[in-house]
Protein backbone atom coordinates (compact mmCIF):
# COMPACT_ATOMS: atom_id res chain seq x y z
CA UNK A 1 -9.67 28.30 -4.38
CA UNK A 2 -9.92 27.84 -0.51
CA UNK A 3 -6.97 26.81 1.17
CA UNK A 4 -7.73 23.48 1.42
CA UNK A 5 -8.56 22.85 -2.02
CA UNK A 6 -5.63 24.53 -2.96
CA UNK A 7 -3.49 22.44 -0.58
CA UNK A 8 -5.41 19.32 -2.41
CA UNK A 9 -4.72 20.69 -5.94
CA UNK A 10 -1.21 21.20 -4.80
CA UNK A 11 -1.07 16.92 -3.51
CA UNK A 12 -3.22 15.98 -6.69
CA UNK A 13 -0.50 17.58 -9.49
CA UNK A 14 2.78 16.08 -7.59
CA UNK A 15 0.74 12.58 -8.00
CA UNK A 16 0.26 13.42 -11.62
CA UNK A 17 3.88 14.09 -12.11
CA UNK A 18 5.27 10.98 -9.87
CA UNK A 19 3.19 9.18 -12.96
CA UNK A 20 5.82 10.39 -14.85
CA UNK A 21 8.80 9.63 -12.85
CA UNK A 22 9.70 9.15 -9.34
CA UNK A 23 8.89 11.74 -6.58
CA UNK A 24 12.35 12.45 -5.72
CA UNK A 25 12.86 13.95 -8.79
CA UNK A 26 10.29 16.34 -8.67
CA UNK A 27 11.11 19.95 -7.29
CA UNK A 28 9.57 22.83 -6.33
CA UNK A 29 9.89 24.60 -9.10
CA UNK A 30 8.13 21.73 -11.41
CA UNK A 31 5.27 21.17 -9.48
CA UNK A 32 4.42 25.13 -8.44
CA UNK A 33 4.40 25.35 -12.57
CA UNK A 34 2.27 22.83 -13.13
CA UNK A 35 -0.42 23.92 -10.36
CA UNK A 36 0.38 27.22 -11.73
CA UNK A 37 0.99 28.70 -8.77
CA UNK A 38 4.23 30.88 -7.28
CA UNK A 39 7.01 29.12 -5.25
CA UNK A 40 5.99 32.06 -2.49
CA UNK A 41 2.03 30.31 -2.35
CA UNK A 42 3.64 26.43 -2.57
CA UNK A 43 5.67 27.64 1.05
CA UNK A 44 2.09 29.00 2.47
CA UNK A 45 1.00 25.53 2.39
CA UNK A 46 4.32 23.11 2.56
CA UNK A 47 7.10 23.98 4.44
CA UNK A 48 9.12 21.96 1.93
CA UNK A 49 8.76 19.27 -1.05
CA UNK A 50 9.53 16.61 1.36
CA UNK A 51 6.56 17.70 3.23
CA UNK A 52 4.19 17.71 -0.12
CA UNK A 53 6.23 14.34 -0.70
CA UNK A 54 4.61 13.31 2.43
CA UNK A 55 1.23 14.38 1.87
CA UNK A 56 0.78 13.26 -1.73
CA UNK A 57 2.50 9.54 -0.44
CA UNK A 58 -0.32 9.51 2.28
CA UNK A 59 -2.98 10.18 -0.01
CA UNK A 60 -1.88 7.45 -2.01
CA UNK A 61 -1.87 5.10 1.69
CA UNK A 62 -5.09 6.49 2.92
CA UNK A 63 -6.62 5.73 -0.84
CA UNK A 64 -5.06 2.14 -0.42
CA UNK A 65 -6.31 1.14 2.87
CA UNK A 66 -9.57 2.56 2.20
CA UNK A 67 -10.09 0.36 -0.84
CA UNK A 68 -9.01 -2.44 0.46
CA UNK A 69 -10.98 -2.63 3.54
CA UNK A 70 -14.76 -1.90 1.37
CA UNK A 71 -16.51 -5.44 2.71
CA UNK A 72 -16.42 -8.20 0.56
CA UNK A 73 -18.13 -11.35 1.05
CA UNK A 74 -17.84 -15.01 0.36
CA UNK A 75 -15.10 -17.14 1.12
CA UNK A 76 -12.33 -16.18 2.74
CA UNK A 77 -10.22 -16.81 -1.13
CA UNK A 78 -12.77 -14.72 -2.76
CA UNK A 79 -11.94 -12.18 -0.36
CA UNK A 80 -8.93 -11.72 -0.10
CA UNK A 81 -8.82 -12.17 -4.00
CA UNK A 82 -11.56 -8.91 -4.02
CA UNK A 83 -8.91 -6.89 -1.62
CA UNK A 84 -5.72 -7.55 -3.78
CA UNK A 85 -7.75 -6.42 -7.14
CA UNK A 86 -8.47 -3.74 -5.01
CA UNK A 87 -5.02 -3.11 -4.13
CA UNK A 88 -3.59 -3.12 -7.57
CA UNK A 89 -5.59 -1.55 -9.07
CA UNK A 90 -4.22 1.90 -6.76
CA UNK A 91 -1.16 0.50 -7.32
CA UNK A 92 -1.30 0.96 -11.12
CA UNK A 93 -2.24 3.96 -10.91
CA UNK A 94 0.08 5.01 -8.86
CA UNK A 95 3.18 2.39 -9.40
CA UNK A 96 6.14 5.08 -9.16
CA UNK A 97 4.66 6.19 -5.96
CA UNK A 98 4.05 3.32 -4.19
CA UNK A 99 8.13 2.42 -5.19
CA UNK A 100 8.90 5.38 -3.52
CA UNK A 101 6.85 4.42 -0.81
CA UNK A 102 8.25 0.76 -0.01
CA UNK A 103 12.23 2.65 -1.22
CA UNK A 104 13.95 2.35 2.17
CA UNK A 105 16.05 5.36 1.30
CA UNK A 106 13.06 7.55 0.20
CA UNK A 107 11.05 6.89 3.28
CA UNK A 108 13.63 7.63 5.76
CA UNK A 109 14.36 10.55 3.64
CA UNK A 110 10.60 12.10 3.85
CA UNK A 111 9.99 10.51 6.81
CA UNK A 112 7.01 7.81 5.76
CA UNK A 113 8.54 4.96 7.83
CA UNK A 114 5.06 5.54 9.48
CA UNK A 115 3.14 5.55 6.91
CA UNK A 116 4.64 2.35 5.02
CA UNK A 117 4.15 0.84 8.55
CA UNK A 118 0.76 1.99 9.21
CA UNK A 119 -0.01 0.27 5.13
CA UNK A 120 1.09 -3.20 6.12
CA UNK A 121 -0.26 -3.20 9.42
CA UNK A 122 -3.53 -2.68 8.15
CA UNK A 123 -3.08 -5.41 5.54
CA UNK A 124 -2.10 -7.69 8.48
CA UNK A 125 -5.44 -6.41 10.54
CA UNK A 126 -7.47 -6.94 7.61
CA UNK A 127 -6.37 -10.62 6.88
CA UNK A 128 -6.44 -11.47 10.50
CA UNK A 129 -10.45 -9.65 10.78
CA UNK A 130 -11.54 -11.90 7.83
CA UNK A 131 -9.75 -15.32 9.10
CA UNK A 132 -12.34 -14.07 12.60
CA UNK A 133 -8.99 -13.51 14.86
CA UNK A 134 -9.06 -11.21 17.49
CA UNK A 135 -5.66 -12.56 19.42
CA UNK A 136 -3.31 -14.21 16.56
CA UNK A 137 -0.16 -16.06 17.94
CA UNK A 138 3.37 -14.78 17.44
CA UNK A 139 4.04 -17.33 14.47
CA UNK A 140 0.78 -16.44 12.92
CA UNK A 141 1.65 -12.66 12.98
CA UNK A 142 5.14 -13.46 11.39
CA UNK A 143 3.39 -15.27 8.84
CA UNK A 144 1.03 -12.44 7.80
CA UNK A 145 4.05 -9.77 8.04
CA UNK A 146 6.19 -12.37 5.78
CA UNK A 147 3.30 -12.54 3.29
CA UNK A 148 2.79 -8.69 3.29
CA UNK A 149 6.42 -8.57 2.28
CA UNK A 150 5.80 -11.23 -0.35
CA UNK A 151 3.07 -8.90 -1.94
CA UNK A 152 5.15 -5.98 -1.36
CA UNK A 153 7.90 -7.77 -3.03
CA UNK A 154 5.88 -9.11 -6.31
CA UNK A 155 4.42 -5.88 -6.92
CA UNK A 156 7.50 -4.21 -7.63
CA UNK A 157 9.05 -6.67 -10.19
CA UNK A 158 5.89 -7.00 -11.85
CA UNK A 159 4.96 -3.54 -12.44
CA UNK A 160 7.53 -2.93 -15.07
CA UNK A 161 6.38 -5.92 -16.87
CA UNK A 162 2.94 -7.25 -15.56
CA UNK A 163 3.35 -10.63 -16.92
CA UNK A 164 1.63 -13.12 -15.88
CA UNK A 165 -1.63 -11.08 -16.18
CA UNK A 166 -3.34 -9.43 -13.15
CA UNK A 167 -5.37 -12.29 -12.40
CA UNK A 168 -3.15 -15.02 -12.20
CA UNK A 169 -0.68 -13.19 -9.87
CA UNK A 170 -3.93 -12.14 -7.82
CA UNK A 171 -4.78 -16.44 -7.61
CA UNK A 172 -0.81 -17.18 -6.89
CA UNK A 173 -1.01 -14.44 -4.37
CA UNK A 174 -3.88 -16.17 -2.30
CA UNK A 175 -2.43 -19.52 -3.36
CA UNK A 176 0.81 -18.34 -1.11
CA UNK A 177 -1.00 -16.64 1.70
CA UNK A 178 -2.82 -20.16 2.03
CA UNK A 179 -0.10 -22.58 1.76
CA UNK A 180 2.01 -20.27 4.10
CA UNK A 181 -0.84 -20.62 6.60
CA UNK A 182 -0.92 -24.24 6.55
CA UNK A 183 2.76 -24.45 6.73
CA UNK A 184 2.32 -22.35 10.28
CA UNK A 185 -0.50 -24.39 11.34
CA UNK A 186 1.56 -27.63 10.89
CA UNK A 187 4.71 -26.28 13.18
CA UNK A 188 2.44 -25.18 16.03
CA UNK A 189 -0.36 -26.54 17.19
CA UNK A 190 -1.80 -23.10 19.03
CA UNK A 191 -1.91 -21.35 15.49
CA UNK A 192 -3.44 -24.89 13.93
CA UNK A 193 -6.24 -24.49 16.52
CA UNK A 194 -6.71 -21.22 15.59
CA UNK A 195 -6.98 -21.80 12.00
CA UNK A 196 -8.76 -24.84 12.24
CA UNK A 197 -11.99 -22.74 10.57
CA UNK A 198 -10.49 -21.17 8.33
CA UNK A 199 -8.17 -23.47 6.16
């Protein structure tokens, strides 16, 4: 293999075994068997397993911003509707790693503050691109960072047990982003004004 296919087989089979539990319990040892490679070629590419922690975590970020952000069009429900069945759908496939991910403790410990950061604030861009704002107010921003959380938040008590189904989280989802909105609009009038289109 070239180096940076190996370096991409070497992210691709620690993604395969966070399927099977989560990535801090994943070594060295385990993945370099699985590749089926020696712990002396793992080093040439990763200075540590944090560091392929890292990588494989940000593959799983760039993959969920990327998805996401594919154009949709419609109204602004169906669209946001389109971006979170986008969204889970990585999320399912990935659900141990995207635990680790939003895990306080694991991202301070591999260093992905930054990346969990960079995640929501696209999710915040995105929303505010398809409401047509350029220049949100303060309480507006809070809102969308509060709703981020509220995804972030059902996510990870659903994925054990995804009940209700997909779909009707997807619609109570939107339903909250909306209401949440119009509760911002109706305690300040600069965010109602901008808003007015939209809701």
């Amino acid at each position: 293999m070239s180096p940076q296919r190996r370096r991409q087989h070497l992210v691709e089979t620690a993604l395969q075994l966070y399927r099977q539990r989560p990535p801090q319990d994943v070594s060295v040892d385990e993945i370099a068997a699985e590749a089926g490679v020696s712990r002396a070629l793992f080093y040439r590419y990763f200075t540590n397993v944090g560091a392929l922690h890292g990588a494989a975590l940000g593959s799983v970020v760039d993959e969920l911003t990327g998805r996401i952000t594919a154009a949709a069009e419609g109204p602004l429900e169906a669209q946001l509707r389109a971006a979170l069945g986008e969204f889970f759908a990585v999320v399912r496939r990935y659900p141990d790693s995207y635990a680790a991910l939003l895990s306080t403790g694991s991202a301070t410990a591999a260093g992905l503050g930054d990346l969990v950061e960079r995640l929501r604030g696209h999710v915040v861009d995105l929303v505010l691109e398809r409401l047509g704002l350029s220049d949100p107010q303060p309480l507006l921003l809070l809102t969308l960072r509060g709703w981020v959380s509220v995804v972030e938040t059902a996510l990870l008590t659903w994925l054990p047990n995804p009940e209700p189904a997909q779909e009707h989280l997807e619609s109570w989802l939107v339903g909250q982003l909306l209401a949440m909105l119009r509760a911002t609009a109706a305690h300040d009038p600069a965010c109602a004004e901008q808003l007015a289109g939209a809701l």
